[in-house]
N, C-alpha and C. Protein backbone atom coordinates (compact mmCIF):
# COMPACT_ATOMS: atom_id res chain seq x y z
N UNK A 1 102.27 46.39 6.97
CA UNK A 1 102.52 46.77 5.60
C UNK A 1 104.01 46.93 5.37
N UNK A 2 104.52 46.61 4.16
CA UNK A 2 105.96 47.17 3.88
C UNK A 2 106.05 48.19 3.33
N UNK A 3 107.09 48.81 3.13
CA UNK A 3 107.42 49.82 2.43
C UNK A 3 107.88 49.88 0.89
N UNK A 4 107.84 50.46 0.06
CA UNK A 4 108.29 50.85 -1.09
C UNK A 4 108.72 52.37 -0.93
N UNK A 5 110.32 52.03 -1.35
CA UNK A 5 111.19 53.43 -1.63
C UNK A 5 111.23 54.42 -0.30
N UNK A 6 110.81 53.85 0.50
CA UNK A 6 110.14 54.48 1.99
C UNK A 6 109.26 55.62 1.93
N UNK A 7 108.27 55.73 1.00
CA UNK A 7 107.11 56.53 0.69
C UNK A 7 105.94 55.74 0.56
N UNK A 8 105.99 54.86 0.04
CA UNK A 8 104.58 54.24 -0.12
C UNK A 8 104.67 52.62 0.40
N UNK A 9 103.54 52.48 0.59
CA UNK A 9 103.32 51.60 1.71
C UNK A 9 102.50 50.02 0.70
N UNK A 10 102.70 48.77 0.86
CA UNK A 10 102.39 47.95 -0.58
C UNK A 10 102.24 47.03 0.44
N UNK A 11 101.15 45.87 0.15
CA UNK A 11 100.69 44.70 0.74
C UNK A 11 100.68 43.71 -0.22
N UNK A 12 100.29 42.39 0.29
CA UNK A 12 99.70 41.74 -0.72
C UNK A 12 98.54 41.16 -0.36
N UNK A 13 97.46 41.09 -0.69
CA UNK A 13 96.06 40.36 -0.10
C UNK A 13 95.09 40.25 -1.59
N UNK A 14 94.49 38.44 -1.01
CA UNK A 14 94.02 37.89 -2.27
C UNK A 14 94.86 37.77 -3.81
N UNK A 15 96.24 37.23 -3.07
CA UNK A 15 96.93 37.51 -4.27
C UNK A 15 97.14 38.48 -5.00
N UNK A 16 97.11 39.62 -4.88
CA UNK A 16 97.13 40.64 -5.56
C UNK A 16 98.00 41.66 -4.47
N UNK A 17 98.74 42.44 -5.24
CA UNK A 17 99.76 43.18 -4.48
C UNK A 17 99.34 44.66 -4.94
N UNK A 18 99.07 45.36 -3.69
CA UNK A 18 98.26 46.73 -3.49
C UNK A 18 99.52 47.65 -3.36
N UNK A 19 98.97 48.97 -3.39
CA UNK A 19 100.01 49.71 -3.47
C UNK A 19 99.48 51.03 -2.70
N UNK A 20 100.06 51.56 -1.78
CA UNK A 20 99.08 53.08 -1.31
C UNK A 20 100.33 53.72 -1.51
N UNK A 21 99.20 54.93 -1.77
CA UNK A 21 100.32 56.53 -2.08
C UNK A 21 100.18 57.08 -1.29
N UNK A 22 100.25 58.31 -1.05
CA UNK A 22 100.12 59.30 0.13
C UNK A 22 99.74 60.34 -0.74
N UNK A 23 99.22 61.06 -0.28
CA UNK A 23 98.49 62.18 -0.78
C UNK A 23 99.98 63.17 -0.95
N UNK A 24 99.66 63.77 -2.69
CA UNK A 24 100.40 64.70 -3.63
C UNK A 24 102.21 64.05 -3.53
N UNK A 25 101.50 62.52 -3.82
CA UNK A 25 102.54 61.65 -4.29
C UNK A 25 102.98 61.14 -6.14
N UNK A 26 103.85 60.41 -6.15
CA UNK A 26 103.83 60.16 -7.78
C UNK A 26 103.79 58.74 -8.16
N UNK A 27 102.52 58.56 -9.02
CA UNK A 27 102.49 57.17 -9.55
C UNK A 27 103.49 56.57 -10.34
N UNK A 28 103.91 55.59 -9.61
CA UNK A 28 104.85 54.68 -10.55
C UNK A 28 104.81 53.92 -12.17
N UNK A 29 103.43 53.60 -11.84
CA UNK A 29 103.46 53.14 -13.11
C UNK A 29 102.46 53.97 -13.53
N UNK A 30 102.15 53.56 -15.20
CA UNK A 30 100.86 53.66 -15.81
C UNK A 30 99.67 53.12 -14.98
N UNK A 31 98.58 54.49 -14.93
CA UNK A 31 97.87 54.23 -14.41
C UNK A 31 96.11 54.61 -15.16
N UNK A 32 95.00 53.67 -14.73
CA UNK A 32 94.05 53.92 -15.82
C UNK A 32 93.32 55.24 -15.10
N UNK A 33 92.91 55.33 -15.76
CA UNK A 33 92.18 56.76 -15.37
C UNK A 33 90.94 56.63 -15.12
N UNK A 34 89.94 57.41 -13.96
CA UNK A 34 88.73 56.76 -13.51
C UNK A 34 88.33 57.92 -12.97
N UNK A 35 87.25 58.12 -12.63
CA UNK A 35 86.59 59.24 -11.84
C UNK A 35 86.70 59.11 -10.63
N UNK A 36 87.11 58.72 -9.93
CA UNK A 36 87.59 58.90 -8.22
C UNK A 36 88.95 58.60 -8.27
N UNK A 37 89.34 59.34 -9.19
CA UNK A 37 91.27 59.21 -9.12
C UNK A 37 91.76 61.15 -9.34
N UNK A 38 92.02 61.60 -8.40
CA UNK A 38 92.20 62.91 -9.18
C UNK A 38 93.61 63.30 -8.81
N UNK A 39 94.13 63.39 -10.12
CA UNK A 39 95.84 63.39 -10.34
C UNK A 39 95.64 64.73 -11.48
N UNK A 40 97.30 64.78 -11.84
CA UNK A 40 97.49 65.91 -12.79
C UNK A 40 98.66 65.32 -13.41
N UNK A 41 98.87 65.53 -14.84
CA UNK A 41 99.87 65.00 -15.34
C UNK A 41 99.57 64.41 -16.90
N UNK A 42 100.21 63.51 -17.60
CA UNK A 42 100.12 63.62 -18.75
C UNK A 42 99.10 62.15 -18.90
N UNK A 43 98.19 61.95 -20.36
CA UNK A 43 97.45 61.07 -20.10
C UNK A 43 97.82 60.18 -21.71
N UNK A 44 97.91 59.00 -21.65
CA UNK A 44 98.62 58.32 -23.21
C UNK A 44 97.76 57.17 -23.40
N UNK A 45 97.51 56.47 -24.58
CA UNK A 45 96.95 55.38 -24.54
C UNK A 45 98.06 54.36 -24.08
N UNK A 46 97.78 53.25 -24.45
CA UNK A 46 98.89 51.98 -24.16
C UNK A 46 98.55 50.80 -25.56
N UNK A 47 99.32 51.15 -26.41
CA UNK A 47 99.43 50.27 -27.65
C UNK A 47 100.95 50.04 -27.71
N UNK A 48 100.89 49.04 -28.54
CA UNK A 48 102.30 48.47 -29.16
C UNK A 48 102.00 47.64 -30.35
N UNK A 49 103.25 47.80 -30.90
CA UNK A 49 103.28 46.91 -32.05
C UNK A 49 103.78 44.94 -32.24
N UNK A 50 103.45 44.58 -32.34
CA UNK A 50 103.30 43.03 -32.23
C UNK A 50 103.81 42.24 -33.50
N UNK A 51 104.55 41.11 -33.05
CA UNK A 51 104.63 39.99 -34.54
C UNK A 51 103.81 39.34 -33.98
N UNK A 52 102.81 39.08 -35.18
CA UNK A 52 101.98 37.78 -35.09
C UNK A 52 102.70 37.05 -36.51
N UNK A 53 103.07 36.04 -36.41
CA UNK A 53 104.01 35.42 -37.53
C UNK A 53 102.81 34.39 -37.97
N UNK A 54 102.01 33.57 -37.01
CA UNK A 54 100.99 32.86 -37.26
C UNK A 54 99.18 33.51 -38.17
N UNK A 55 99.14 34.46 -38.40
CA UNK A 55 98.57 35.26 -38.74
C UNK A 55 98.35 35.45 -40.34
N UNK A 56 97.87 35.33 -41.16
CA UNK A 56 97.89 35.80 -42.54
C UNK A 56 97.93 36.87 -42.84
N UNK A 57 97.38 38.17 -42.31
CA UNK A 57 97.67 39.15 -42.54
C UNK A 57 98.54 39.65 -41.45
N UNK A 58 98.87 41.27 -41.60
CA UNK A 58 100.02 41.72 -40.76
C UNK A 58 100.96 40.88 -39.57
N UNK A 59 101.50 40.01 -40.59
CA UNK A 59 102.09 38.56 -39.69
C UNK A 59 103.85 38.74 -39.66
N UNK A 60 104.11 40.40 -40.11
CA UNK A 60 105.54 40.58 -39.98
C UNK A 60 105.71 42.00 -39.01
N UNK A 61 106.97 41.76 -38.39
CA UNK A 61 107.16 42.71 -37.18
C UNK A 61 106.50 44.11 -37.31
N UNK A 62 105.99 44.29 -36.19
CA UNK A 62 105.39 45.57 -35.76
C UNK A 62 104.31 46.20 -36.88
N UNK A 63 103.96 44.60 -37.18
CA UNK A 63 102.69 45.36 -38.02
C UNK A 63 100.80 44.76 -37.48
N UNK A 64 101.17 44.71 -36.43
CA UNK A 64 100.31 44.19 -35.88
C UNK A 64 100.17 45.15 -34.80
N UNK A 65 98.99 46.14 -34.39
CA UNK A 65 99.03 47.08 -33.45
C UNK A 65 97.89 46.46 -32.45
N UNK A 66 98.30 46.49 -31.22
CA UNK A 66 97.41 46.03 -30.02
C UNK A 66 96.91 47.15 -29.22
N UNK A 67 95.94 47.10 -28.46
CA UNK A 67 95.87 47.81 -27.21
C UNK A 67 95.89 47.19 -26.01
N UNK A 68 96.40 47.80 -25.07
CA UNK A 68 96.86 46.60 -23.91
C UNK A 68 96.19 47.33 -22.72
N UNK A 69 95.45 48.31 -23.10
CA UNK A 69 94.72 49.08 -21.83
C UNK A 69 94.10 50.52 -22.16
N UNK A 70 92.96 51.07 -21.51
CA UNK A 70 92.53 52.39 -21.58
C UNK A 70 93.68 53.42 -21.46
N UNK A 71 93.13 54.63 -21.98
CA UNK A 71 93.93 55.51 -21.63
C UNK A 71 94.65 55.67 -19.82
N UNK A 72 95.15 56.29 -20.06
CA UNK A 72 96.11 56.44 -18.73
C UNK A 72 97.16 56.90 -18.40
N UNK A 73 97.20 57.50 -17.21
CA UNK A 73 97.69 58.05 -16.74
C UNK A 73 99.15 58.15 -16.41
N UNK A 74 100.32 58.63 -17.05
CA UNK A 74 101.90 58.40 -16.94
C UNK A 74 102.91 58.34 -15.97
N UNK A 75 103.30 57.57 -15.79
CA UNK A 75 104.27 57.54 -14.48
C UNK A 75 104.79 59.20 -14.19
N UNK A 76 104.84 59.10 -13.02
CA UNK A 76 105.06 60.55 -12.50
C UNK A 76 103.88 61.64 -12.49
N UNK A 77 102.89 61.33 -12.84
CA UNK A 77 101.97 62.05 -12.98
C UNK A 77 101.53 61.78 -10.99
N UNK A 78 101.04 62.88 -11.11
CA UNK A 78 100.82 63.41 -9.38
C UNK A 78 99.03 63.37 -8.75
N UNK A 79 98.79 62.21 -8.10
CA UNK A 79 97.40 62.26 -7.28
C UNK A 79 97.14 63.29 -5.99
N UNK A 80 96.41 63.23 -5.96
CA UNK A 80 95.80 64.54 -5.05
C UNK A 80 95.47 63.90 -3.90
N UNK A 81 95.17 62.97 -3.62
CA UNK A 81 94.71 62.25 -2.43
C UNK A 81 94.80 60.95 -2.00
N UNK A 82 95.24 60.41 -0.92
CA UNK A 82 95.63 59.33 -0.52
C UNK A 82 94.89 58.33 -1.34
N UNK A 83 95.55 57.20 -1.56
CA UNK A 83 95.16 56.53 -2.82
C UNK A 83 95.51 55.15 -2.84
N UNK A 84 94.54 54.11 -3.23
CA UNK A 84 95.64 52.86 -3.02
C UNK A 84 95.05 52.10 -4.81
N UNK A 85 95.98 51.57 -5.14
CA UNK A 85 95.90 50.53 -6.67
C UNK A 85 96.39 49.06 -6.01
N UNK A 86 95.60 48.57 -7.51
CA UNK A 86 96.33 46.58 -7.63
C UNK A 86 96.69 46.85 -8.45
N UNK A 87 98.19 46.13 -8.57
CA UNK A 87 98.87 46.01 -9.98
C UNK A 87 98.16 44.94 -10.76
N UNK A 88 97.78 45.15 -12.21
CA UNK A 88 97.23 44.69 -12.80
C UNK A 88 98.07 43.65 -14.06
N UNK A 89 98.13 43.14 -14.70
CA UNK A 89 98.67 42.82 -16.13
C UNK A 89 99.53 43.71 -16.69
N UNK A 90 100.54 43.53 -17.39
CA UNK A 90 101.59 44.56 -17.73
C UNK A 90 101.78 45.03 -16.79
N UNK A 91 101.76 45.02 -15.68
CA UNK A 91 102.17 46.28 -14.43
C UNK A 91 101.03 47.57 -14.26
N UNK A 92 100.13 47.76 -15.23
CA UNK A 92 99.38 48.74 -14.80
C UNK A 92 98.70 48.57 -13.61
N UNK A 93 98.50 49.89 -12.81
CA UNK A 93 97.76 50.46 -12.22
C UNK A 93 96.77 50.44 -12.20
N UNK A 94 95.52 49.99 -11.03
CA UNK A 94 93.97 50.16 -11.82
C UNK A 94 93.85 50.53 -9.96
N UNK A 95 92.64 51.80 -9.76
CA UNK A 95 91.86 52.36 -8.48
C UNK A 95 91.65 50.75 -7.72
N UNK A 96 91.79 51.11 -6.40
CA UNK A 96 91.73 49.73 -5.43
C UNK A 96 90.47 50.99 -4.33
N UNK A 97 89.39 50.57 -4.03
CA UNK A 97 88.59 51.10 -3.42
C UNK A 97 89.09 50.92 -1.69
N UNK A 98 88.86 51.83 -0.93
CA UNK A 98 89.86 51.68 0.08
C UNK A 98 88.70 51.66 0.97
N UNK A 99 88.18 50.78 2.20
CA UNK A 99 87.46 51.01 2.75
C UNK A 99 87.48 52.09 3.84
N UNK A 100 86.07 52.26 3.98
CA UNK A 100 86.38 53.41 5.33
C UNK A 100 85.63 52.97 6.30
């Protein structure tokens, strides 16, 4: 495994690049929120505003509102237990089931 920041430990397998934390570590990115994730910290949706210029209606800047993911969990927000994610689209965070 390599390192990230020399705290967390990141692979890549099946194309997809994993990420482990260490227990009462801090997530980097936005992360989605799930019931076998138990962190503390602040929780936000993930929208933005969009030009769709091709569009007939709201086809001028930032009048076009998207969602680009569930609620979730804010960078720096703190997990409780060793933990591993795949970076997903936009960079989010999504639970990577860790075998045992």
């Amino acid at each position: 495994m390599n390192k990230l920041f020399n705290i967390y430990d990141w692979e890549s397998k099946n194309g997809s690049i994993l990420i482990h934390t260490p227990k009462n570590s801090h997530l980097l990115a936005h992360t989605e929120t799930t019931e076998n994730l138990s962190a503390q910290g602040e929780i936000e949706p993930l929208v933005g505003r969009e030009w769709r210029s091709h569009a007939s209606n709201n086809r001028y800047a930032g009048q076009h509102i998207e969602k680009f993911g569930d609620p979730s969990w804010v960078p720096g927000s703190q997990v409780a237990q060793l933990s591993a994610f795949v970076i997903q689209e936009f960079g989010i965070w999504r639970t990577h089931c860790i075998p045992v």
